[in-house]
PDB file of N, CA and C in Angstrom:
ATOM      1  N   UNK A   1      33.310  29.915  19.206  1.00  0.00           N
ATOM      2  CA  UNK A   1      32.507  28.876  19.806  1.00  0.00           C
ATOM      3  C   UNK A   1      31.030  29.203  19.564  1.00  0.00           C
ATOM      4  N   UNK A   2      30.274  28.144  19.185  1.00  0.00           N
ATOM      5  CA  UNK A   2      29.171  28.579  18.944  1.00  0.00           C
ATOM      6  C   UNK A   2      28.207  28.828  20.283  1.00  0.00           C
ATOM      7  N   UNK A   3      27.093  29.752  19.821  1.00  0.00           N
ATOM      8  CA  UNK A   3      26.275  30.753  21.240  1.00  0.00           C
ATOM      9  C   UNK A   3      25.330  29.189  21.818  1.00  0.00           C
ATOM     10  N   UNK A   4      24.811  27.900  21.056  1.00  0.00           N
ATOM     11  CA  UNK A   4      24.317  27.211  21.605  1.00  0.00           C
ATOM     12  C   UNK A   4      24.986  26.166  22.601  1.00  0.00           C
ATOM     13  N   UNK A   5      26.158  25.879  22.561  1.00  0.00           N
ATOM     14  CA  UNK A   5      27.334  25.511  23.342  1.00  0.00           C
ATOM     15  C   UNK A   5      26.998  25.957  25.013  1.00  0.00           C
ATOM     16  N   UNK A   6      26.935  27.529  25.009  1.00  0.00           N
ATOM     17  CA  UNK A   6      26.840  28.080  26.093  1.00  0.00           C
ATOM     18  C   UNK A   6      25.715  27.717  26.864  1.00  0.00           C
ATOM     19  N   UNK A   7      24.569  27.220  26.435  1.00  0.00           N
ATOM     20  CA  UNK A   7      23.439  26.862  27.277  1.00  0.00           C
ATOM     21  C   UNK A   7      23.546  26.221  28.549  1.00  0.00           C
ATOM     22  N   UNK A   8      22.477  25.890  28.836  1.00  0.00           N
ATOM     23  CA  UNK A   8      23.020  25.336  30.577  1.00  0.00           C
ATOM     24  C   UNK A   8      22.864  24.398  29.944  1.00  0.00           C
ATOM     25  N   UNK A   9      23.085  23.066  30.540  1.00  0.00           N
ATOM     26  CA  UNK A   9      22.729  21.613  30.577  1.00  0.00           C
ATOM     27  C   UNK A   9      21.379  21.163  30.626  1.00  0.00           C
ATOM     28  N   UNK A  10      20.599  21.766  31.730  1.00  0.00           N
ATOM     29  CA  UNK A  10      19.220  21.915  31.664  1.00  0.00           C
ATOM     30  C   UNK A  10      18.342  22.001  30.439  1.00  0.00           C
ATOM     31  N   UNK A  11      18.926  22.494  29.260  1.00  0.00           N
ATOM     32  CA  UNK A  11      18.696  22.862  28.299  1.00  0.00           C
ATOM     33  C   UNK A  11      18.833  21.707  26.699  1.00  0.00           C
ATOM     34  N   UNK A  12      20.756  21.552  27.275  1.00  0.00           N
ATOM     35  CA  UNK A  12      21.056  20.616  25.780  1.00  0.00           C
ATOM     36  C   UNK A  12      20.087  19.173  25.958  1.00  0.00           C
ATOM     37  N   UNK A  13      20.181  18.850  27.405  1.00  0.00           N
ATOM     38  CA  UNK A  13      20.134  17.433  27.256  1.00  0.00           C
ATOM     39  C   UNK A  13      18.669  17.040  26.796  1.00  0.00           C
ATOM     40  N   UNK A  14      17.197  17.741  27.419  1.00  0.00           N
ATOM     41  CA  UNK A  14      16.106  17.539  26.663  1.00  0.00           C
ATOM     42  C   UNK A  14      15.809  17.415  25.594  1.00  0.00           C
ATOM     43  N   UNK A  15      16.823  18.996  24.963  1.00  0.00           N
ATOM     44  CA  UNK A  15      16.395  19.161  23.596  1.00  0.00           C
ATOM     45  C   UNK A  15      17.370  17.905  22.760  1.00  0.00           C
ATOM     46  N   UNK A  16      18.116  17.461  23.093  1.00  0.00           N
ATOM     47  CA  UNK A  16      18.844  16.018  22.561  1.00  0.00           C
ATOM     48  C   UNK A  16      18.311  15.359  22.104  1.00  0.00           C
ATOM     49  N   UNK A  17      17.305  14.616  23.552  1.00  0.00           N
ATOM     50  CA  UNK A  17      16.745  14.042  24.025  1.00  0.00           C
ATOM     51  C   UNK A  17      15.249  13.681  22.797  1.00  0.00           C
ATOM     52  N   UNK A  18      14.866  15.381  22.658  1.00  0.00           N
ATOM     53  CA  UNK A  18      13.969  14.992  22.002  1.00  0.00           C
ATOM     54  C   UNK A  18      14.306  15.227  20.660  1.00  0.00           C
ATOM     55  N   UNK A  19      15.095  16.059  19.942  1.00  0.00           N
ATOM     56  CA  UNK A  19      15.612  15.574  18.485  1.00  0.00           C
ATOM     57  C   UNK A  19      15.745  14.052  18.244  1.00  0.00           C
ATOM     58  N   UNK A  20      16.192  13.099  19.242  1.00  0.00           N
ATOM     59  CA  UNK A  20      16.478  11.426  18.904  1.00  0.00           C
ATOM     60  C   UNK A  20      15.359  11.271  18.935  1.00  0.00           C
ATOM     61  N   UNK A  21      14.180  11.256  19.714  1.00  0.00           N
ATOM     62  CA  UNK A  21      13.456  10.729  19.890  1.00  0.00           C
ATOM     63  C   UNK A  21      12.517  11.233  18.478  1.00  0.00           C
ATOM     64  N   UNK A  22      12.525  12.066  18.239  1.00  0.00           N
ATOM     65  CA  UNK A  22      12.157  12.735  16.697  1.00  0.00           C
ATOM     66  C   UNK A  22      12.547  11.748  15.401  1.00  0.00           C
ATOM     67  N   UNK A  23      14.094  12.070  15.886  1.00  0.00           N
ATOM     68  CA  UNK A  23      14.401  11.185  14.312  1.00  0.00           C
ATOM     69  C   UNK A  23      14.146   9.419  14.556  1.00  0.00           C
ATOM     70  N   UNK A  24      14.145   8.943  16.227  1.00  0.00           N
ATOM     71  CA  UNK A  24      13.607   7.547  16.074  1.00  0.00           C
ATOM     72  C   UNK A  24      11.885   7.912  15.893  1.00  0.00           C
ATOM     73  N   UNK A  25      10.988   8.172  15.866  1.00  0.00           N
ATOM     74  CA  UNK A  25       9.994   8.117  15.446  1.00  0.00           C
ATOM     75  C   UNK A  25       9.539   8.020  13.788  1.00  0.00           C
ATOM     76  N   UNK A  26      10.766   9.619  13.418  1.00  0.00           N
ATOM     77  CA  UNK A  26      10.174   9.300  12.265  1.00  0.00           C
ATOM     78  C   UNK A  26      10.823   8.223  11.568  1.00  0.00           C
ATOM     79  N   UNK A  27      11.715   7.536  11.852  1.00  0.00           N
ATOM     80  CA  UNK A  27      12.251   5.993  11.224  1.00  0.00           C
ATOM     81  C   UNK A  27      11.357   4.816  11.655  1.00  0.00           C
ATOM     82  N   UNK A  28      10.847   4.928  12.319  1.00  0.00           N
ATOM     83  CA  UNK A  28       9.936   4.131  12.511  1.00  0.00           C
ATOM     84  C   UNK A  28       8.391   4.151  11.843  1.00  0.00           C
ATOM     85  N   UNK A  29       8.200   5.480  11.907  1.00  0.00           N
ATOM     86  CA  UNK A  29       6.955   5.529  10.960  1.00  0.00           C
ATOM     87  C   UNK A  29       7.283   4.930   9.797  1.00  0.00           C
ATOM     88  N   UNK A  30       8.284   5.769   9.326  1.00  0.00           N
ATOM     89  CA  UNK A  30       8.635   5.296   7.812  1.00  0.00           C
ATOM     90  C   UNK A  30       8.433   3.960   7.526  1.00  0.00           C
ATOM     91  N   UNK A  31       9.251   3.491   8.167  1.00  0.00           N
ATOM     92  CA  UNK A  31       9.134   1.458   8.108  1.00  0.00           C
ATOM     93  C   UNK A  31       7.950   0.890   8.625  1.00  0.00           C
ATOM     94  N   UNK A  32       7.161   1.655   9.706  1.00  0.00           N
ATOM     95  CA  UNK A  32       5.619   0.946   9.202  1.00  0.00           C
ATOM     96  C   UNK A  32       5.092   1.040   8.167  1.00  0.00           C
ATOM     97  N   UNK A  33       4.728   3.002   7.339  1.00  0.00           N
ATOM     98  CA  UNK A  33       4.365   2.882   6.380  1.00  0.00           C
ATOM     99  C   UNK A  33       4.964   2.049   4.819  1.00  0.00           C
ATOM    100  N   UNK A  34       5.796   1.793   5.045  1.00  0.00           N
ATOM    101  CA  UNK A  34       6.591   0.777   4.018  1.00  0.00           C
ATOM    102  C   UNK A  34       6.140  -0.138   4.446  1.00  0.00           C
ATOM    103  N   UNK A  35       6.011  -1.017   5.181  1.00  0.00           N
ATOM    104  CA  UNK A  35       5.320  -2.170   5.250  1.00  0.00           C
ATOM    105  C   UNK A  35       3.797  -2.352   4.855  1.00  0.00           C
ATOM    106  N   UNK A  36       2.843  -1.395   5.871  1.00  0.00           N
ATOM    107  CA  UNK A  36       1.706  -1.470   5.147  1.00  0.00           C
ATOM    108  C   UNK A  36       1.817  -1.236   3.692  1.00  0.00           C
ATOM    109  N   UNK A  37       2.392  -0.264   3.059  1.00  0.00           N
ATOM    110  CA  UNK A  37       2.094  -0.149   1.567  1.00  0.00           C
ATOM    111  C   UNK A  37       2.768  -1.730   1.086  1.00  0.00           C
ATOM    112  N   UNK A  38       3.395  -2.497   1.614  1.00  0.00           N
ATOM    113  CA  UNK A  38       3.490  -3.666   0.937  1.00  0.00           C
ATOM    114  C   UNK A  38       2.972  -4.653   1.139  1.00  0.00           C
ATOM    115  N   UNK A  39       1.948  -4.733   2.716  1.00  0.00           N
ATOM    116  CA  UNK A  39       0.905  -5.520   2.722  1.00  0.00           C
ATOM    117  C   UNK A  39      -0.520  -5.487   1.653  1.00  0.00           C
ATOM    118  N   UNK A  40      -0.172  -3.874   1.333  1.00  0.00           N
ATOM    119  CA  UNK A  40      -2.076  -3.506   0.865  1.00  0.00           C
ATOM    120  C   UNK A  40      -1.613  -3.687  -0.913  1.00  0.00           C
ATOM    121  N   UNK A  41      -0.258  -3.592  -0.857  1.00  0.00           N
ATOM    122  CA  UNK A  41       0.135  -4.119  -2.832  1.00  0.00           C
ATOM    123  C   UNK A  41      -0.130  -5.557  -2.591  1.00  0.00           C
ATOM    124  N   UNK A  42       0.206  -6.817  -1.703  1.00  0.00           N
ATOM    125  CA  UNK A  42      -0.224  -8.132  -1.819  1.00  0.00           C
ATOM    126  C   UNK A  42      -1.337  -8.218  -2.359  1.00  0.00           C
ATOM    127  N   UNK A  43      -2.213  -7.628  -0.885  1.00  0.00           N
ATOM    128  CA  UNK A  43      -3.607  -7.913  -0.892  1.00  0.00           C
ATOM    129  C   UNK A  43      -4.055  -7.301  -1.964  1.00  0.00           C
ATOM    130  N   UNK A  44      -4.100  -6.267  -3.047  1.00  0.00           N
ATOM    131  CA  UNK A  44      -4.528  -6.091  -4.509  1.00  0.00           C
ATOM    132  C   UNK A  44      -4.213  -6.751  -5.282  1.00  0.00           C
ATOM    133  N   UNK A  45      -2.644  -7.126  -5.394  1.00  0.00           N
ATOM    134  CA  UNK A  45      -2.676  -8.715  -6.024  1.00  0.00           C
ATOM    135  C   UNK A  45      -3.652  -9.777  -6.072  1.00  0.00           C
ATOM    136  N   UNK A  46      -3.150 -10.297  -4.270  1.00  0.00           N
ATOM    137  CA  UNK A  46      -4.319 -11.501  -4.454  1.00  0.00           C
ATOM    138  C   UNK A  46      -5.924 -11.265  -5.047  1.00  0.00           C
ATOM    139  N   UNK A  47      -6.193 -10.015  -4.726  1.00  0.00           N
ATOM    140  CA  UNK A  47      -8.126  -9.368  -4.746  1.00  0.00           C
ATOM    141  C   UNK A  47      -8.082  -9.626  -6.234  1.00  0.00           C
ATOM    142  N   UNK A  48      -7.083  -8.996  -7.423  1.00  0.00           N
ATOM    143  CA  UNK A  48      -7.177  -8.523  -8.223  1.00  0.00           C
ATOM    144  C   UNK A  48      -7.138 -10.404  -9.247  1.00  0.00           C
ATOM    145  N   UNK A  49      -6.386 -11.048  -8.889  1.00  0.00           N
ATOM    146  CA  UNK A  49      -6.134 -12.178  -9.132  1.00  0.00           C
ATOM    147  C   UNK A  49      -7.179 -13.054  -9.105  1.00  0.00           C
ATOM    148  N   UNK A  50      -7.980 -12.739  -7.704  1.00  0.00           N
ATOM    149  CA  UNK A  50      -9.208 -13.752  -7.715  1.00  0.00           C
ATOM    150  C   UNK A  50     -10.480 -12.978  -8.736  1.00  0.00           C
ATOM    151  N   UNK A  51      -9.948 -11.955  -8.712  1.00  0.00           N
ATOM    152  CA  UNK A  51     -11.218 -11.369  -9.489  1.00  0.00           C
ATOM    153  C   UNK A  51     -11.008 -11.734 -11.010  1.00  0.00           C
ATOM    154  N   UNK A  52     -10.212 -12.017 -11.451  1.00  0.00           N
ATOM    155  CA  UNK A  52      -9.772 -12.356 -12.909  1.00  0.00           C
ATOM    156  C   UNK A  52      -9.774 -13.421 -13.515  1.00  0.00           C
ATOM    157  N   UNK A  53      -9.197 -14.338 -11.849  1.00  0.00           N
ATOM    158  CA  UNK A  53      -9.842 -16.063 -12.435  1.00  0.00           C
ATOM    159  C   UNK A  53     -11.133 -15.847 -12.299  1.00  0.00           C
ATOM    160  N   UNK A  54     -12.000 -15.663 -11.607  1.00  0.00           N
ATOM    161  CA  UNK A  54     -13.581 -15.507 -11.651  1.00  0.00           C
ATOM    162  C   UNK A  54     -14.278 -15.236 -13.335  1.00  0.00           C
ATOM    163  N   UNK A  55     -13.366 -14.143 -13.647  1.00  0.00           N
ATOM    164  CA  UNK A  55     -14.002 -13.438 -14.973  1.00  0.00           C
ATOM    165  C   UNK A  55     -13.570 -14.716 -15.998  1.00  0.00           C
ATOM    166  N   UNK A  56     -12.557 -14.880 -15.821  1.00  0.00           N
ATOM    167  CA  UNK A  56     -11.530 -15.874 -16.798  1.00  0.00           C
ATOM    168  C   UNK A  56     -12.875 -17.498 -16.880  1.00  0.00           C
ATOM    169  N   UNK A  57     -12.668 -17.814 -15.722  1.00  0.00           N
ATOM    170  CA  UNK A  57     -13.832 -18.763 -15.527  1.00  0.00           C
ATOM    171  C   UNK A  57     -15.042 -18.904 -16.269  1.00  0.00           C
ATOM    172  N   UNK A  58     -15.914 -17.647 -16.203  1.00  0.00           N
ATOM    173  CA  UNK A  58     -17.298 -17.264 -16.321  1.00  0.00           C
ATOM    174  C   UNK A  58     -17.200 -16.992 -17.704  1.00  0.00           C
ATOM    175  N   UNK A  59     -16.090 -16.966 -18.375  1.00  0.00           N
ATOM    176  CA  UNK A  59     -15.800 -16.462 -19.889  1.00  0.00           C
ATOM    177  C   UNK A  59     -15.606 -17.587 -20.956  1.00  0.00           C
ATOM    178  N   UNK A  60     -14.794 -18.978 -20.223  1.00  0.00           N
ATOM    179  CA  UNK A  60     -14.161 -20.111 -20.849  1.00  0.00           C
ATOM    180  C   UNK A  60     -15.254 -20.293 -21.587  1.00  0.00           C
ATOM    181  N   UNK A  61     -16.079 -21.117 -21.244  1.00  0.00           N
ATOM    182  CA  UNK A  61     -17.528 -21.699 -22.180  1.00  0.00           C
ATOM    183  C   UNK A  61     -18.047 -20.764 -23.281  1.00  0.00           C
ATOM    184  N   UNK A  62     -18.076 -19.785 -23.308  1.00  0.00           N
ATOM    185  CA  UNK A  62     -18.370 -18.839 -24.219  1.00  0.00           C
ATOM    186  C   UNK A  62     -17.534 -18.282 -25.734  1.00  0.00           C
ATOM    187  N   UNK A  63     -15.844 -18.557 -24.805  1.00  0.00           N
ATOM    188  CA  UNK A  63     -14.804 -18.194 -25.924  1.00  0.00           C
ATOM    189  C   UNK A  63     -14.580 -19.467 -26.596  1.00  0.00           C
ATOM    190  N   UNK A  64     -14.955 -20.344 -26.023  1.00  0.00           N
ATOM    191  CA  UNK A  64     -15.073 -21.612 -26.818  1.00  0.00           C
ATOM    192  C   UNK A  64     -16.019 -22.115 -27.639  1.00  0.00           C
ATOM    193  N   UNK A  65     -16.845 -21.668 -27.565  1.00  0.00           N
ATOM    194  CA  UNK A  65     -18.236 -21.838 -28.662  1.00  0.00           C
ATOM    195  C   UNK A  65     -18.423 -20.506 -29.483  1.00  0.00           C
ATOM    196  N   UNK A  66     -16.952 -19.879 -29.085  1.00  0.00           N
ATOM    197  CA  UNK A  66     -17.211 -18.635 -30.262  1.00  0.00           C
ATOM    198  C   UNK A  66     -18.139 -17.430 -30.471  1.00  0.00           C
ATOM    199  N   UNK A  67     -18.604 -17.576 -29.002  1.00  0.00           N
ATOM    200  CA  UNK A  67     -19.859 -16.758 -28.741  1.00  0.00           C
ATOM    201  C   UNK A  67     -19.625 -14.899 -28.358  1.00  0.00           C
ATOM    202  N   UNK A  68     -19.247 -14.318 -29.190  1.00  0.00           N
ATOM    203  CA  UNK A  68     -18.789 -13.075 -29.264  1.00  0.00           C
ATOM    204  C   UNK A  68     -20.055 -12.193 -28.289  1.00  0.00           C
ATOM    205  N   UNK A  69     -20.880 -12.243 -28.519  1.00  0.00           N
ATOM    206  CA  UNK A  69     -22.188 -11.472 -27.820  1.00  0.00           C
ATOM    207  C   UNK A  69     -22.336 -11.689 -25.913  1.00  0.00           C
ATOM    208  N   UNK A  70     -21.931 -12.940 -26.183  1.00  0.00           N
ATOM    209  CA  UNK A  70     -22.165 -13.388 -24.428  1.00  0.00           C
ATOM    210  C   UNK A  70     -20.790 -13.156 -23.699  1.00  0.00           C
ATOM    211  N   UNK A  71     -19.867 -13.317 -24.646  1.00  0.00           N
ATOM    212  CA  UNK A  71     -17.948 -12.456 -23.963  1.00  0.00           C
ATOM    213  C   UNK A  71     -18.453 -11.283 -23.830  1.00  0.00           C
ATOM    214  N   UNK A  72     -18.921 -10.500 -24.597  1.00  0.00           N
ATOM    215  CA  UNK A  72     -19.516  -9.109 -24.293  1.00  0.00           C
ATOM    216  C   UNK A  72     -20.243  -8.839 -23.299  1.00  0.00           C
ATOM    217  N   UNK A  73     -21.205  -9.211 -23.214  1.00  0.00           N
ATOM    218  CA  UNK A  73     -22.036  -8.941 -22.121  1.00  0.00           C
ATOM    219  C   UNK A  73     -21.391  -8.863 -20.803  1.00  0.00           C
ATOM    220  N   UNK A  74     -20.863 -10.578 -20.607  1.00  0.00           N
ATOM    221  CA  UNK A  74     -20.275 -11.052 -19.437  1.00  0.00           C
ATOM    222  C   UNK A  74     -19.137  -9.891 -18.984  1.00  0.00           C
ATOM    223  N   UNK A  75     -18.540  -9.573 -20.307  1.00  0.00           N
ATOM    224  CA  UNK A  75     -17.694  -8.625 -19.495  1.00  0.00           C
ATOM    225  C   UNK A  75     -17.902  -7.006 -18.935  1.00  0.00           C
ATOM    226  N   UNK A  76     -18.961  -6.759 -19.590  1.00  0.00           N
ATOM    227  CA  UNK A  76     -19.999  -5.632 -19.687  1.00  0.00           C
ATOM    228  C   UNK A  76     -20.363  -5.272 -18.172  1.00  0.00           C
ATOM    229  N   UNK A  77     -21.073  -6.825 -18.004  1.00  0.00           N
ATOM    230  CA  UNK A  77     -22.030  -6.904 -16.805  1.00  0.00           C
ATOM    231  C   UNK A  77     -20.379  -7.099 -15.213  1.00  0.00           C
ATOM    232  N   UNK A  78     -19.362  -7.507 -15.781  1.00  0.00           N
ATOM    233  CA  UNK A  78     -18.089  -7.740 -14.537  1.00  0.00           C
ATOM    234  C   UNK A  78     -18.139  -6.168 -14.608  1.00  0.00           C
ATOM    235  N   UNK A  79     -17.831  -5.685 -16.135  1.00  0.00           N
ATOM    236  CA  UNK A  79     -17.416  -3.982 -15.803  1.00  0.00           C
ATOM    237  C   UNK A  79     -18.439  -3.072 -14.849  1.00  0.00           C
ATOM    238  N   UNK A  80     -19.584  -3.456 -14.986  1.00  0.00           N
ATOM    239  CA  UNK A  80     -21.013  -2.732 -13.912  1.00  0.00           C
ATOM    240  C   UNK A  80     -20.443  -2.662 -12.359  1.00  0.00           C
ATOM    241  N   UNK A  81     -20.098  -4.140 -12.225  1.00  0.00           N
ATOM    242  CA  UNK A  81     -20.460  -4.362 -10.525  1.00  0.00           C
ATOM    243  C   UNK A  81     -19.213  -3.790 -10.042  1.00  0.00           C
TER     244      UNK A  81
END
């Protein structure tokens, strides 16, 4: 029989008590941090998305008149900020 068996009661039921409460915590962390990391991948999506139509935008008139120097710049001057 094992020597932890023998403990008083006084003893098993806290430490039970708080092993569950251990492993419900850390399941719960876990699944917050899984969530935030899949709120803050959206939100780089969307950020990353608006930032590209912006560039995409600010670029059209230029790739259309063939203007190699001002695509440059423009993207030069997005790469700065």
């Amino acid at each position: 029989m094992p020597k932890w068996l023998d403990w008083p009661m006084t003893l098993k039921v806290p430490l039970v008590v708080m092993l569950l409460m251990l492993a419900i915590g850390v399941a719960i962390s876990n699944t917050v941090l899984s969530q935030l990391a899949q709120t803050q991948e959206r939100h780089l999506q969307t950020l990353s998305r608006a930032y590209l139509d912006g560039l995409s935008a600010s670029l059209l008139p230029q790739i259309l008149h063939e203007d190699v120097w001002e695509v440059f710049d423009t993207v030069q001057r997005a790469h700065a900020s």
